[in-house]
N, C-alpha and C. Protein backbone atom coordinates (compact mmCIF):
# COMPACT_ATOMS: atom_id res chain seq x y z
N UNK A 1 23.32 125.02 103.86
CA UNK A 1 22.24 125.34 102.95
C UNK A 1 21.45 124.07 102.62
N UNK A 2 22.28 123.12 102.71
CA UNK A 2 21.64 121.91 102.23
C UNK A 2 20.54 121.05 103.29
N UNK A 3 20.87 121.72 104.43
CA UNK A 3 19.99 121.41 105.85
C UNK A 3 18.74 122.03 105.73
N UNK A 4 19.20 123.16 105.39
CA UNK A 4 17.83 123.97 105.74
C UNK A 4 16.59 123.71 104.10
N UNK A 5 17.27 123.34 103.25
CA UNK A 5 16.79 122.82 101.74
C UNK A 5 15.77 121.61 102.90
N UNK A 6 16.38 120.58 103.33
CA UNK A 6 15.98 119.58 104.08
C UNK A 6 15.00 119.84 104.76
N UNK A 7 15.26 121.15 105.88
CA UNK A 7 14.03 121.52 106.67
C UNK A 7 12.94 121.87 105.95
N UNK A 8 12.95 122.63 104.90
CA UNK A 8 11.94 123.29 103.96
C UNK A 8 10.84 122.08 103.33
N UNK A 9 11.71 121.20 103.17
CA UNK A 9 11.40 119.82 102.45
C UNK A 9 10.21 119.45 103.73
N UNK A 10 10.86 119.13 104.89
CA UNK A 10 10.25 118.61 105.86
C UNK A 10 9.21 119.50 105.93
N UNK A 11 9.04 120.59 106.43
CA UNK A 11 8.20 121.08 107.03
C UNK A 11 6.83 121.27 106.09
N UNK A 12 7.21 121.68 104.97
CA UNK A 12 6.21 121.29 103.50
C UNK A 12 5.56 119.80 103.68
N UNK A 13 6.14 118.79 103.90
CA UNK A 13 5.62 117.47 103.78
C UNK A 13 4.49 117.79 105.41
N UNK A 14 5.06 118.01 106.04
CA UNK A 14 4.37 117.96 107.40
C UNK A 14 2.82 118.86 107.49
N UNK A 15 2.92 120.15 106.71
CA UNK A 15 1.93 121.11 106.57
C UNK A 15 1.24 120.68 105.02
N UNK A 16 1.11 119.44 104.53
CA UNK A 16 0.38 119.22 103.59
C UNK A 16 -0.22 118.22 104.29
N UNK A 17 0.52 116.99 105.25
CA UNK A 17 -0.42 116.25 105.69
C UNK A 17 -1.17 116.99 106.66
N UNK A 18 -1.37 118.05 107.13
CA UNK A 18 -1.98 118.76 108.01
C UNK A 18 -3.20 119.48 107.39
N UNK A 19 -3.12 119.40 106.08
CA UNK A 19 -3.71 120.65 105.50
C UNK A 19 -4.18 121.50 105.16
N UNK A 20 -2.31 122.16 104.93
CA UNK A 20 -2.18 123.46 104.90
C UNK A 20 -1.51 123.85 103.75
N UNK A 21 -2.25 123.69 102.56
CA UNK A 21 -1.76 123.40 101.38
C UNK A 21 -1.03 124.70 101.37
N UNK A 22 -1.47 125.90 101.18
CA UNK A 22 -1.00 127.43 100.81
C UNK A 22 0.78 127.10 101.44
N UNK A 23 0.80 126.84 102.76
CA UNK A 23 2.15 126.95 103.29
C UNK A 23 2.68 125.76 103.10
N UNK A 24 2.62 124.75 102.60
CA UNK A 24 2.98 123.75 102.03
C UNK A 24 3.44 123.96 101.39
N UNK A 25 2.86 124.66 100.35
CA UNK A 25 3.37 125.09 98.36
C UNK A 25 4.58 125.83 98.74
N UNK A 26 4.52 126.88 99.49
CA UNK A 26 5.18 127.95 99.85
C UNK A 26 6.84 127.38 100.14
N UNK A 27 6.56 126.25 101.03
CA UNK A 27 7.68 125.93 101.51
C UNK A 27 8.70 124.79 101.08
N UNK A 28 7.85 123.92 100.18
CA UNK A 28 8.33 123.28 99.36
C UNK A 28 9.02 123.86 97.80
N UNK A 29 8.51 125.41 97.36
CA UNK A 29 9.19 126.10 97.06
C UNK A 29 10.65 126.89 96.99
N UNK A 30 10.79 126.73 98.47
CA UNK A 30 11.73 127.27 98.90
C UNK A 30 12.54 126.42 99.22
N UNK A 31 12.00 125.17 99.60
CA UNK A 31 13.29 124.08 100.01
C UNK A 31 13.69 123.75 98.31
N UNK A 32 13.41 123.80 97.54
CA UNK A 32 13.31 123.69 95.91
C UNK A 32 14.48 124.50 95.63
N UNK A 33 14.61 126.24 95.87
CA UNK A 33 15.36 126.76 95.47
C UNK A 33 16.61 127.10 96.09
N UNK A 34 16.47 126.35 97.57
CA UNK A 34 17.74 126.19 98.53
C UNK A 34 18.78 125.49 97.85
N UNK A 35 17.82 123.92 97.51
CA UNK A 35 18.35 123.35 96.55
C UNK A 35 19.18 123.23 95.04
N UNK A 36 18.42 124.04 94.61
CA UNK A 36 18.94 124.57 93.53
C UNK A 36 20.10 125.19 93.47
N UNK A 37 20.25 126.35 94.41
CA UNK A 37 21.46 127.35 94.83
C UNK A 37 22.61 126.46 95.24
N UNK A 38 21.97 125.55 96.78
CA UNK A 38 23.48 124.61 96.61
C UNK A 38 23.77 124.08 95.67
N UNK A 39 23.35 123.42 94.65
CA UNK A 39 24.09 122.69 93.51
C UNK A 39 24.78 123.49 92.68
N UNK A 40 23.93 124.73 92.32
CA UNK A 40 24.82 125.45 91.38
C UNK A 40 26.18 125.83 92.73
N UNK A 41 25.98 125.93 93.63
CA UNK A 41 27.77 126.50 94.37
C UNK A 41 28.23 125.55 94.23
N UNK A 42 27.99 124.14 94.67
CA UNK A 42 28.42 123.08 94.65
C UNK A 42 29.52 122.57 92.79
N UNK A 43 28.88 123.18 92.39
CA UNK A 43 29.19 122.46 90.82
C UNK A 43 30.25 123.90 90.67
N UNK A 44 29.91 124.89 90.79
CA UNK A 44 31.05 125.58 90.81
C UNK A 44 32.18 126.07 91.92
N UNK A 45 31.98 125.56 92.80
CA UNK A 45 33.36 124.83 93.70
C UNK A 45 34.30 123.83 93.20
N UNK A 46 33.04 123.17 92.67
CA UNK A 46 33.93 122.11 91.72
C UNK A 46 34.96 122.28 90.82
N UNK A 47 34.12 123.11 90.09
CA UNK A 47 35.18 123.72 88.81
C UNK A 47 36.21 124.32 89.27
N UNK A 48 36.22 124.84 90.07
CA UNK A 48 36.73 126.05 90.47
C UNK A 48 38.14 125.47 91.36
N UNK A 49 38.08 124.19 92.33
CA UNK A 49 38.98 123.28 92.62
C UNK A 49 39.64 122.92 91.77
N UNK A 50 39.19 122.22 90.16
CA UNK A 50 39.70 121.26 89.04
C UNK A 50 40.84 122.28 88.56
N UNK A 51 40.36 123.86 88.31
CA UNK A 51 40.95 124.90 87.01
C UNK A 51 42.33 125.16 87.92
N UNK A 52 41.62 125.51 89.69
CA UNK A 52 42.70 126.54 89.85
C UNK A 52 43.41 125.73 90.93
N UNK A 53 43.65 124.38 90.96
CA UNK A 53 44.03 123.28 92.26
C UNK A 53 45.43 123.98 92.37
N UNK A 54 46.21 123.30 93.98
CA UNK A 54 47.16 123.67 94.48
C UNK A 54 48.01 122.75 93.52
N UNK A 55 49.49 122.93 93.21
CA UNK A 55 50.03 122.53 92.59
C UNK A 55 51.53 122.01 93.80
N UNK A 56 51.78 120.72 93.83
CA UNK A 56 52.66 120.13 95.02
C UNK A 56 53.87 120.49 94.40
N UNK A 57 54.29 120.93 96.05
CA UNK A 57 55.60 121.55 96.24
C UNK A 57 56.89 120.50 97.08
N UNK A 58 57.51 121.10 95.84
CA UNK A 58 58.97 119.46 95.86
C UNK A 58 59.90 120.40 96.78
């Protein structure tokens, strides 16, 4: 998810120096909320490792 956040990023930067503002906005949008989504999984993977971790076996 975090790649394609990246591609979105890119391809926005690339279609503004071109410009193509409309699909620019569009896509820098979306690499925005790729972003967004991984962090929130990311932060709750996290938690979610800390609460419910494996507990070592003697």
């Amino acid at each position: 998810m975090l790649r394609a956040a990246l591609a979105f990023f890119v391809l926005g930067l690339i279609a503004m120096l071109l410009g193509a503002g409309n699909i620019a906005g569009v896509s820098l949008e979306i690499g925005q909320t790729l972003l967004g989504v991984f962090l929130i999984l990311a932060v709750i993977s996290l938690v979610a490792s800390l609460v419910g971790g494996r507990k070592a076996v003697r």
